[in-house]
N, C-alpha and C. Protein backbone atom coordinates (compact mmCIF):
# COMPACT_ATOMS: atom_id res chain seq x y z
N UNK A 1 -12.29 -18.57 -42.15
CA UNK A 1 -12.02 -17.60 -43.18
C UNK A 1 -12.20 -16.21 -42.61
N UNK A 2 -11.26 -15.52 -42.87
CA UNK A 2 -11.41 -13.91 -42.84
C UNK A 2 -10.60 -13.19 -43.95
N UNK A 3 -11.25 -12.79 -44.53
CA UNK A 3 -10.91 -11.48 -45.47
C UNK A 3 -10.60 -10.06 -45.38
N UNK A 4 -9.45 -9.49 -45.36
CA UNK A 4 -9.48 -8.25 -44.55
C UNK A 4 -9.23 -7.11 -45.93
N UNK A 5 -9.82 -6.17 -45.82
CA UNK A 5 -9.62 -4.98 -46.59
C UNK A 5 -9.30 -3.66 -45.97
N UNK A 6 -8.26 -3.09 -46.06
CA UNK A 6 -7.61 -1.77 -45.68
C UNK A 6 -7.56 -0.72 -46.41
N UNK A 7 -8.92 0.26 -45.93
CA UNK A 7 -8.21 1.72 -46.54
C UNK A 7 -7.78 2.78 -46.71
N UNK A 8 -6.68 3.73 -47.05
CA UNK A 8 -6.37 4.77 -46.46
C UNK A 8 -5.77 5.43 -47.21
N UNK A 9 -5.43 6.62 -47.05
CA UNK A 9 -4.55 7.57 -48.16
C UNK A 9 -3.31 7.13 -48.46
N UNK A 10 -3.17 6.77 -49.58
CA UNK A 10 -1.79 6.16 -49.82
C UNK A 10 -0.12 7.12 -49.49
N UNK A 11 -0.31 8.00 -49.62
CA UNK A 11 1.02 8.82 -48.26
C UNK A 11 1.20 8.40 -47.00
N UNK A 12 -0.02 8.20 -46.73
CA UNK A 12 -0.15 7.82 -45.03
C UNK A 12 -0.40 6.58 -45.09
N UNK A 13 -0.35 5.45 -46.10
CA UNK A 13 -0.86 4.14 -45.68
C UNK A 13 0.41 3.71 -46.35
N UNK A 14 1.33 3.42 -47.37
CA UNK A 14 2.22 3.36 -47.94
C UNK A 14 2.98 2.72 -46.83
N UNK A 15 3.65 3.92 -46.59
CA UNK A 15 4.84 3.76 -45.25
C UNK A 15 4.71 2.80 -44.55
N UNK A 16 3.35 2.96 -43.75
CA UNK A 16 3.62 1.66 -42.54
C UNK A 16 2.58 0.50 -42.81
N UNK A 17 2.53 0.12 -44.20
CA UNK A 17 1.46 -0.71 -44.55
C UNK A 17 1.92 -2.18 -44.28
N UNK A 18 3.30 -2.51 -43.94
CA UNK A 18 3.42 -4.24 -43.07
C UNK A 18 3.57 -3.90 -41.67
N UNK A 19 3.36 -2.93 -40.78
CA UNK A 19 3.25 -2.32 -39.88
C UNK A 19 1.49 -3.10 -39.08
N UNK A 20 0.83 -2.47 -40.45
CA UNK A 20 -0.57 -2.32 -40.31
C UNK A 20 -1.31 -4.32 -40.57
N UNK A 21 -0.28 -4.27 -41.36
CA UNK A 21 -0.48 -5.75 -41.99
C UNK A 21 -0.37 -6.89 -40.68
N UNK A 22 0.97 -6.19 -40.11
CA UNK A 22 1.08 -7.40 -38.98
C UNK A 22 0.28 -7.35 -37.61
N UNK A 23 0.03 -6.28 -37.20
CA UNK A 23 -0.96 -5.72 -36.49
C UNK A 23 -2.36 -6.29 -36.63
N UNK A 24 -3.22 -6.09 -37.99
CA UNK A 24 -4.30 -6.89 -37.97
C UNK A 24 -3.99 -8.16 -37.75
N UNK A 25 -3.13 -8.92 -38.63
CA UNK A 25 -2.76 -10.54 -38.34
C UNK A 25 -2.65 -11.01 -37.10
N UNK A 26 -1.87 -10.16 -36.18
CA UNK A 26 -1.85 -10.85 -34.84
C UNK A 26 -3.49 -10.59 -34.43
N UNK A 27 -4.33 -9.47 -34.24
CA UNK A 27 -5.64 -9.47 -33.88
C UNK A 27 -5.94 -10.68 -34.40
N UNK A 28 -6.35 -11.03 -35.73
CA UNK A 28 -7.75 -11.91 -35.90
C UNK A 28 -6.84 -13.52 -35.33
N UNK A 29 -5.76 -13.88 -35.59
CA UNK A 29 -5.29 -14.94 -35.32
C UNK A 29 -5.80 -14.83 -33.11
N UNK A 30 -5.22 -14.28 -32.78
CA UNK A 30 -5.34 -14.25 -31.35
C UNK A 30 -7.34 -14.09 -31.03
N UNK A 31 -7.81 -12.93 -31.43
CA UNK A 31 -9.29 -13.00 -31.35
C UNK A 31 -10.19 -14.31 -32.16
N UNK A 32 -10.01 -14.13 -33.23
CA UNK A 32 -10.42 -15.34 -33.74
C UNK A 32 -9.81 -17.04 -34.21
N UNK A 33 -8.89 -17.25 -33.35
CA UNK A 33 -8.45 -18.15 -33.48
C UNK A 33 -7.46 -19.17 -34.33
N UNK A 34 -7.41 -17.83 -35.48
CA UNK A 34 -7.25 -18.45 -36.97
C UNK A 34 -5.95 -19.11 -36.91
N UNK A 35 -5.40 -19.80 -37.88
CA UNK A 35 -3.87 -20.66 -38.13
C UNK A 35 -2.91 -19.82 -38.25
N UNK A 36 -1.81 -19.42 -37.61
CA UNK A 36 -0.82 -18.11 -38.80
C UNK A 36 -0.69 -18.23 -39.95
N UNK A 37 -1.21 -19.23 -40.79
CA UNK A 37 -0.46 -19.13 -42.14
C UNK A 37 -1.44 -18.61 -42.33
N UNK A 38 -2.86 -18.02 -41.96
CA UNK A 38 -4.07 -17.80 -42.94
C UNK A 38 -4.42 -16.33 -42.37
N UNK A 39 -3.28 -15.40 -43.54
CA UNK A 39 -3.61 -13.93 -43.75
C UNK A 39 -3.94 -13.62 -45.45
N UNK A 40 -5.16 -12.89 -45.03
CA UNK A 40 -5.81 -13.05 -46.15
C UNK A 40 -6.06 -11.09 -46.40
N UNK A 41 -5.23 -10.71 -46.90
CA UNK A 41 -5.60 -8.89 -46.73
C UNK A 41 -5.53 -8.39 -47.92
N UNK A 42 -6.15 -7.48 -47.95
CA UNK A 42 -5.72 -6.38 -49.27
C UNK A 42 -5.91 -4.93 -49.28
N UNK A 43 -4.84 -4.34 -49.45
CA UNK A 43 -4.84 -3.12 -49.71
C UNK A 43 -5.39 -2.18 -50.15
N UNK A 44 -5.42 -1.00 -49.95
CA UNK A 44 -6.08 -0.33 -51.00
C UNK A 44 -5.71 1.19 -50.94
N UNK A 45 -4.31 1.80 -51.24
CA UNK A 45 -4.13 2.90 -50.74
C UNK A 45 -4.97 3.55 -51.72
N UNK A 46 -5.32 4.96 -51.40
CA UNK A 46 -5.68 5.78 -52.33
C UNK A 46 -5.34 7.20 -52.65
N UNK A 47 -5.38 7.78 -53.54
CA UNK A 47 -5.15 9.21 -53.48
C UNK A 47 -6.32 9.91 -52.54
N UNK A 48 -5.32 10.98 -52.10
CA UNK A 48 -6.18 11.69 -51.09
C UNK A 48 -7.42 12.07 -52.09
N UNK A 49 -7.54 12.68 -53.07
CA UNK A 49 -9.27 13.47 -53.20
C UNK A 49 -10.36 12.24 -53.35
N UNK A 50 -9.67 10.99 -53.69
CA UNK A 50 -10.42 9.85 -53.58
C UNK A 50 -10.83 9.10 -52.30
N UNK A 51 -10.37 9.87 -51.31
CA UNK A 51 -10.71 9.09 -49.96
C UNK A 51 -10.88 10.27 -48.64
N UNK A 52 -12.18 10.72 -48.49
CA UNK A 52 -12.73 11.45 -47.68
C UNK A 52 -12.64 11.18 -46.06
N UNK A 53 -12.20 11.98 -45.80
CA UNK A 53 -11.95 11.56 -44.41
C UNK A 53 -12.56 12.89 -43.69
N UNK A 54 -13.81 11.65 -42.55
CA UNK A 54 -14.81 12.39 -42.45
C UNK A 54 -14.58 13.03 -41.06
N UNK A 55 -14.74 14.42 -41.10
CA UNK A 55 -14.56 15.58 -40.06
C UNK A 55 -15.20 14.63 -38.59
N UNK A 56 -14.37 15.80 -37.54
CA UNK A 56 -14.87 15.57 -35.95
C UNK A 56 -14.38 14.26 -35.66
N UNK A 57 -14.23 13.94 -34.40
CA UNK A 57 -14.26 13.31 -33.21
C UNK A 57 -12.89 12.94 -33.76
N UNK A 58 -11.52 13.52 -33.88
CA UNK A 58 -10.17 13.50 -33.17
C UNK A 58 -9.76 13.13 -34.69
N UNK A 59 -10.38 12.40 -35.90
CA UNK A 59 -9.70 11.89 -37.54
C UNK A 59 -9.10 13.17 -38.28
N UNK A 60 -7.97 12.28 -38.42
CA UNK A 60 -6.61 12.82 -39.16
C UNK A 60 -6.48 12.51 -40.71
N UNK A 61 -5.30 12.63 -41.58
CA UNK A 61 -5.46 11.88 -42.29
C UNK A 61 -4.86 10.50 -42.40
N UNK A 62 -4.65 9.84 -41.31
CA UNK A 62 -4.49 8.67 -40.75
C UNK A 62 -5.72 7.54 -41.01
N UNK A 63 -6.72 8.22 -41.33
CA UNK A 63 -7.61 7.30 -41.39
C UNK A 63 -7.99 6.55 -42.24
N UNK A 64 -8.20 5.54 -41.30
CA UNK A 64 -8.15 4.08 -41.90
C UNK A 64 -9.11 3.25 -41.53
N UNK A 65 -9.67 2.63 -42.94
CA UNK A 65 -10.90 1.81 -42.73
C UNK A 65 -10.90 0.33 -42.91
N UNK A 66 -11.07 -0.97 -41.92
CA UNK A 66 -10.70 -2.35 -41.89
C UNK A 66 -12.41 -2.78 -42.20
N UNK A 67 -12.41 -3.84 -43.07
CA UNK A 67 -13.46 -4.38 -43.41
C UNK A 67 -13.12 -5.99 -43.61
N UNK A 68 -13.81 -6.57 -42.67
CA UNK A 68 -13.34 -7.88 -42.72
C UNK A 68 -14.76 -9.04 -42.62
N UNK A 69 -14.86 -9.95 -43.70
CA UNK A 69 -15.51 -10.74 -44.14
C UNK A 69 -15.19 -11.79 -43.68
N UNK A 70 -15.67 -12.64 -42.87
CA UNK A 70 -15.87 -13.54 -42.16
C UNK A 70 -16.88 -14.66 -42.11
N UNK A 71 -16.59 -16.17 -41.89
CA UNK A 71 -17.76 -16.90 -41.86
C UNK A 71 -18.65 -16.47 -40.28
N UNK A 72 -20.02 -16.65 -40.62
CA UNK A 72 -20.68 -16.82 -39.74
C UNK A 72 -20.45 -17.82 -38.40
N UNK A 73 -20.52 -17.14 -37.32
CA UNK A 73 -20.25 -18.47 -35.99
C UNK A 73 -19.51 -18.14 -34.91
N UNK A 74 -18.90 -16.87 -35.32
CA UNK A 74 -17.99 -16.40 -33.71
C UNK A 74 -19.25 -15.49 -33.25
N UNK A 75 -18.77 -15.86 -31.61
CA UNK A 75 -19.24 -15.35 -30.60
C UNK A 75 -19.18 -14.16 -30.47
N UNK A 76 -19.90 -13.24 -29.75
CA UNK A 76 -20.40 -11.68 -29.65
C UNK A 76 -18.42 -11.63 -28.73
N UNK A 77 -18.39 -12.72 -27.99
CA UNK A 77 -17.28 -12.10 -27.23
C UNK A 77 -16.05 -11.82 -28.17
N UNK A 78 -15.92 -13.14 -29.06
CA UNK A 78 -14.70 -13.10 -30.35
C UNK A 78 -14.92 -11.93 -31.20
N UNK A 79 -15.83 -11.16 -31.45
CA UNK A 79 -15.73 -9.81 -32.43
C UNK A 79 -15.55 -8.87 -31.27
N UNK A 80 -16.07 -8.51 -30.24
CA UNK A 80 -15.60 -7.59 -29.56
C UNK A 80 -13.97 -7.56 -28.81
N UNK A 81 -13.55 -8.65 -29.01
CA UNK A 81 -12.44 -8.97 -28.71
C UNK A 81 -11.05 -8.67 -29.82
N UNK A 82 -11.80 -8.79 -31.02
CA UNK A 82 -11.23 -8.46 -32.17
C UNK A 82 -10.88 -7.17 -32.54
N UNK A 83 -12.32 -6.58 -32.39
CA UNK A 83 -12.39 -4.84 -32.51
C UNK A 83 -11.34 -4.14 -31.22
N UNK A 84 -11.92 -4.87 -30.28
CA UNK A 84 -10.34 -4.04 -28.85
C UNK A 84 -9.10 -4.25 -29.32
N UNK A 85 -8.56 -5.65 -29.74
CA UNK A 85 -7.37 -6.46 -30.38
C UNK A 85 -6.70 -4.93 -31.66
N UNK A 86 -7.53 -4.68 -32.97
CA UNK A 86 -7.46 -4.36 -33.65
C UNK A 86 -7.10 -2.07 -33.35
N UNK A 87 -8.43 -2.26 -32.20
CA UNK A 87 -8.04 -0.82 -32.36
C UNK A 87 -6.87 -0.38 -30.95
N UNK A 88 -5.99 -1.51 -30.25
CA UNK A 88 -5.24 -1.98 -29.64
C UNK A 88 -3.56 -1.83 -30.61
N UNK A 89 -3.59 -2.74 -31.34
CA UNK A 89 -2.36 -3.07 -32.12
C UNK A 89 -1.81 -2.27 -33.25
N UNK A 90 -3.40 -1.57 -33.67
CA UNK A 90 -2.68 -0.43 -34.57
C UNK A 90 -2.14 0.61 -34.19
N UNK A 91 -2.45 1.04 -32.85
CA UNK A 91 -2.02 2.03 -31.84
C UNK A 91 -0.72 1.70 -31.94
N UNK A 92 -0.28 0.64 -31.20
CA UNK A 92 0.86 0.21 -30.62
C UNK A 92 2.04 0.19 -31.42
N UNK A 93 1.53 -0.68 -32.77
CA UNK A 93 2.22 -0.88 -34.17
C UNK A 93 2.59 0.13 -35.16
N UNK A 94 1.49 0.27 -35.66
CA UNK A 94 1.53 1.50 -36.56
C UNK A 94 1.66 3.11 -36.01
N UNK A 95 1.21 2.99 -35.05
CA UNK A 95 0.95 4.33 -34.53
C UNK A 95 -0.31 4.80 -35.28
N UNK A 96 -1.52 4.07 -35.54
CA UNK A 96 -2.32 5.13 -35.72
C UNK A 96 -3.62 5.04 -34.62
N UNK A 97 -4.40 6.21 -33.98
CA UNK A 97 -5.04 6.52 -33.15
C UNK A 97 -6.10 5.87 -33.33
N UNK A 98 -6.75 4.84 -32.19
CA UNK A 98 -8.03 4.21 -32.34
C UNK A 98 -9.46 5.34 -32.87
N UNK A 99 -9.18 6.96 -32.85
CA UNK A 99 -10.70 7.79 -33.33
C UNK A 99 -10.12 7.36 -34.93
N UNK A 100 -8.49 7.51 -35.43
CA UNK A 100 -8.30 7.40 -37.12
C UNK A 100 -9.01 5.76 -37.36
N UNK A 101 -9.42 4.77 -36.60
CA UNK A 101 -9.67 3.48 -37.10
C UNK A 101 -11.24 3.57 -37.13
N UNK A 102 -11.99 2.63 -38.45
CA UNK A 102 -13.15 2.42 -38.87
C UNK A 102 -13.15 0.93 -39.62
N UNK A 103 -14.04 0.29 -38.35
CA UNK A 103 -13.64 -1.41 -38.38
C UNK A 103 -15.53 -1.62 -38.84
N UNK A 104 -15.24 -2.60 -40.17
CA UNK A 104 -16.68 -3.42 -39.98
C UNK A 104 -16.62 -4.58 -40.24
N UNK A 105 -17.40 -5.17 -39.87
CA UNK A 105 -16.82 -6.81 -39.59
C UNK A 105 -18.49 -7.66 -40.48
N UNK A 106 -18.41 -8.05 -41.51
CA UNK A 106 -19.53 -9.31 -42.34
C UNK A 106 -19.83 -10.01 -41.80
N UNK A 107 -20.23 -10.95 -41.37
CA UNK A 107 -20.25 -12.35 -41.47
C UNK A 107 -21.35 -12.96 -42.63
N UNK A 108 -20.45 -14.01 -43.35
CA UNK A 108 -21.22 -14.88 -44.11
C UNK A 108 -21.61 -16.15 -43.62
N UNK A 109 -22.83 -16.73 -44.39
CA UNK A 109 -22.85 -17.99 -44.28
C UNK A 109 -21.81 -18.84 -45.24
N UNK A 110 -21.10 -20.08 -44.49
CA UNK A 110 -20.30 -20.88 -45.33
C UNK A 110 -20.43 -20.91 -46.91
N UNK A 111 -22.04 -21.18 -47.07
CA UNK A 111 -22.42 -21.59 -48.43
C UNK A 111 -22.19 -20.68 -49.08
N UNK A 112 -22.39 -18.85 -48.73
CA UNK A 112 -22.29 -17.79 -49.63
C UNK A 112 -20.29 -17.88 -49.49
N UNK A 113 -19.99 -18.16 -49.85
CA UNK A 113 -18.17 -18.31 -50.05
C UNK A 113 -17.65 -19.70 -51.12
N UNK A 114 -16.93 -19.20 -51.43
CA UNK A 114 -15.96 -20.59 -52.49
C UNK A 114 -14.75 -20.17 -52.31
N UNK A 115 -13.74 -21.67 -52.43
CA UNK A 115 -12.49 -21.57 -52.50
C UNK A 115 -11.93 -22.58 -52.55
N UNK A 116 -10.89 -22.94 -52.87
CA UNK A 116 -9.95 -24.58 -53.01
C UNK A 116 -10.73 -24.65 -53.97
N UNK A 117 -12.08 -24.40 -55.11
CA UNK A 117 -12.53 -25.59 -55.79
C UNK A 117 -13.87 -26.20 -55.34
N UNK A 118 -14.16 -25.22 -54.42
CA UNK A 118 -15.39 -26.05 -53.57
C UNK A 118 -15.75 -24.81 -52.85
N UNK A 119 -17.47 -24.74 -52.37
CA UNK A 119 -18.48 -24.32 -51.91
C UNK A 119 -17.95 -24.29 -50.38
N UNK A 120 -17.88 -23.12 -49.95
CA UNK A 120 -17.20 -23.25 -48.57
C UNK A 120 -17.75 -24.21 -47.61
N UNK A 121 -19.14 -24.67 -47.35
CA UNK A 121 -19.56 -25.27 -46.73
C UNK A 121 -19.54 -27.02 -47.29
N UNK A 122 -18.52 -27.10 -48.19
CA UNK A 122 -18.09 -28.43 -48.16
C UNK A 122 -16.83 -28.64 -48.17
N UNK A 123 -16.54 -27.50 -47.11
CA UNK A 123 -15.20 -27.72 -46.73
C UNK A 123 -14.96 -28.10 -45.84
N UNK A 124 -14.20 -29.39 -45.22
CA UNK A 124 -13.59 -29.20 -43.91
C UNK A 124 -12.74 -27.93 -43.60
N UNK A 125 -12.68 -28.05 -42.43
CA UNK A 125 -11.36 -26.56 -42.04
C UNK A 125 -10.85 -27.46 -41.34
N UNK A 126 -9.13 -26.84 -41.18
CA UNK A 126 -8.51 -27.81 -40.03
C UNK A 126 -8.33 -26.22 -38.41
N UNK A 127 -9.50 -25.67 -38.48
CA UNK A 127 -10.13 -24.42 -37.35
C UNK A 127 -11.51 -24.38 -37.34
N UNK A 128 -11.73 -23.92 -36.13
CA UNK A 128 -12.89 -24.15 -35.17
C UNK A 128 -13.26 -22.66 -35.95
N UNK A 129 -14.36 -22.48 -36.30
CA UNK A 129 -14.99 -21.53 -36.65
C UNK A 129 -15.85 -20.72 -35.07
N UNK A 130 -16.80 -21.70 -34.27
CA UNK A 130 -17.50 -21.18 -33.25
C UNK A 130 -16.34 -20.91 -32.18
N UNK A 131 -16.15 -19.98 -32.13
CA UNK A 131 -14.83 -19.35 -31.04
C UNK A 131 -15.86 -18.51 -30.45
């Protein structure tokens, strides 16, 4: 499981928001292993006075914040791999500058999650969670 949340000024996030969409997807699938069918994102443009974008070190109003909720179990190498992946592809994709990106990454335990109908941790997965 990964849950991704995107946010940014909706002028500037609008436009290239399946840009941005496909960009994270290839990260967590390639860093974390995941299935392609399992993109799990949500949006969140906003009006600019509603979304502060905080002075210094090179941020535009490009900026954009990824928050992604995750089960507990990947390796220190699979999130740092993710975060390079991520502030990698939005460059490339979207065009926006790895100083405009602000990545935080959860991890839960199985049990704190539900879905299908069931307590995540009585779920099989048909994916390796410890990557």
């Amino acid at each position: 499981m990964a849950q991704v949340k995107i946010y940014g000024i909706a002028d500037r996030l609008e436009p290239i928001k399946s840009k941005v969409s496909d960009a994270i997807h290839e990260a967590v699938v390639e860093a974390l292993e995941l299935p392609v069918e399992k993109r799990a994102q949500r949006f969140f443009p906003m009006p600019r006075e509603n979304f502060i974008v905080p002075g210094g070190e090179g941020r535009t109003d490009q900026y954009t914040i990824i928050e992604i909720n995750m089960f507990e179990g990947r390796s220190a190498k699979a999130r740092r791999c993710l975060i390079r992946l991520l502030f990698q592809k939005l460059q490339a994709q979207a065009g926006i500058c790895p100083a405009d990106v602000e990545i935080t990454i959860t991890e839960l335990p199985r049990g704190h999650c539900g879905f299908c109908g069931q307590p995540g941790d009585a779920i099989r997965l048909e994916y390796a969670v410890e990557v």
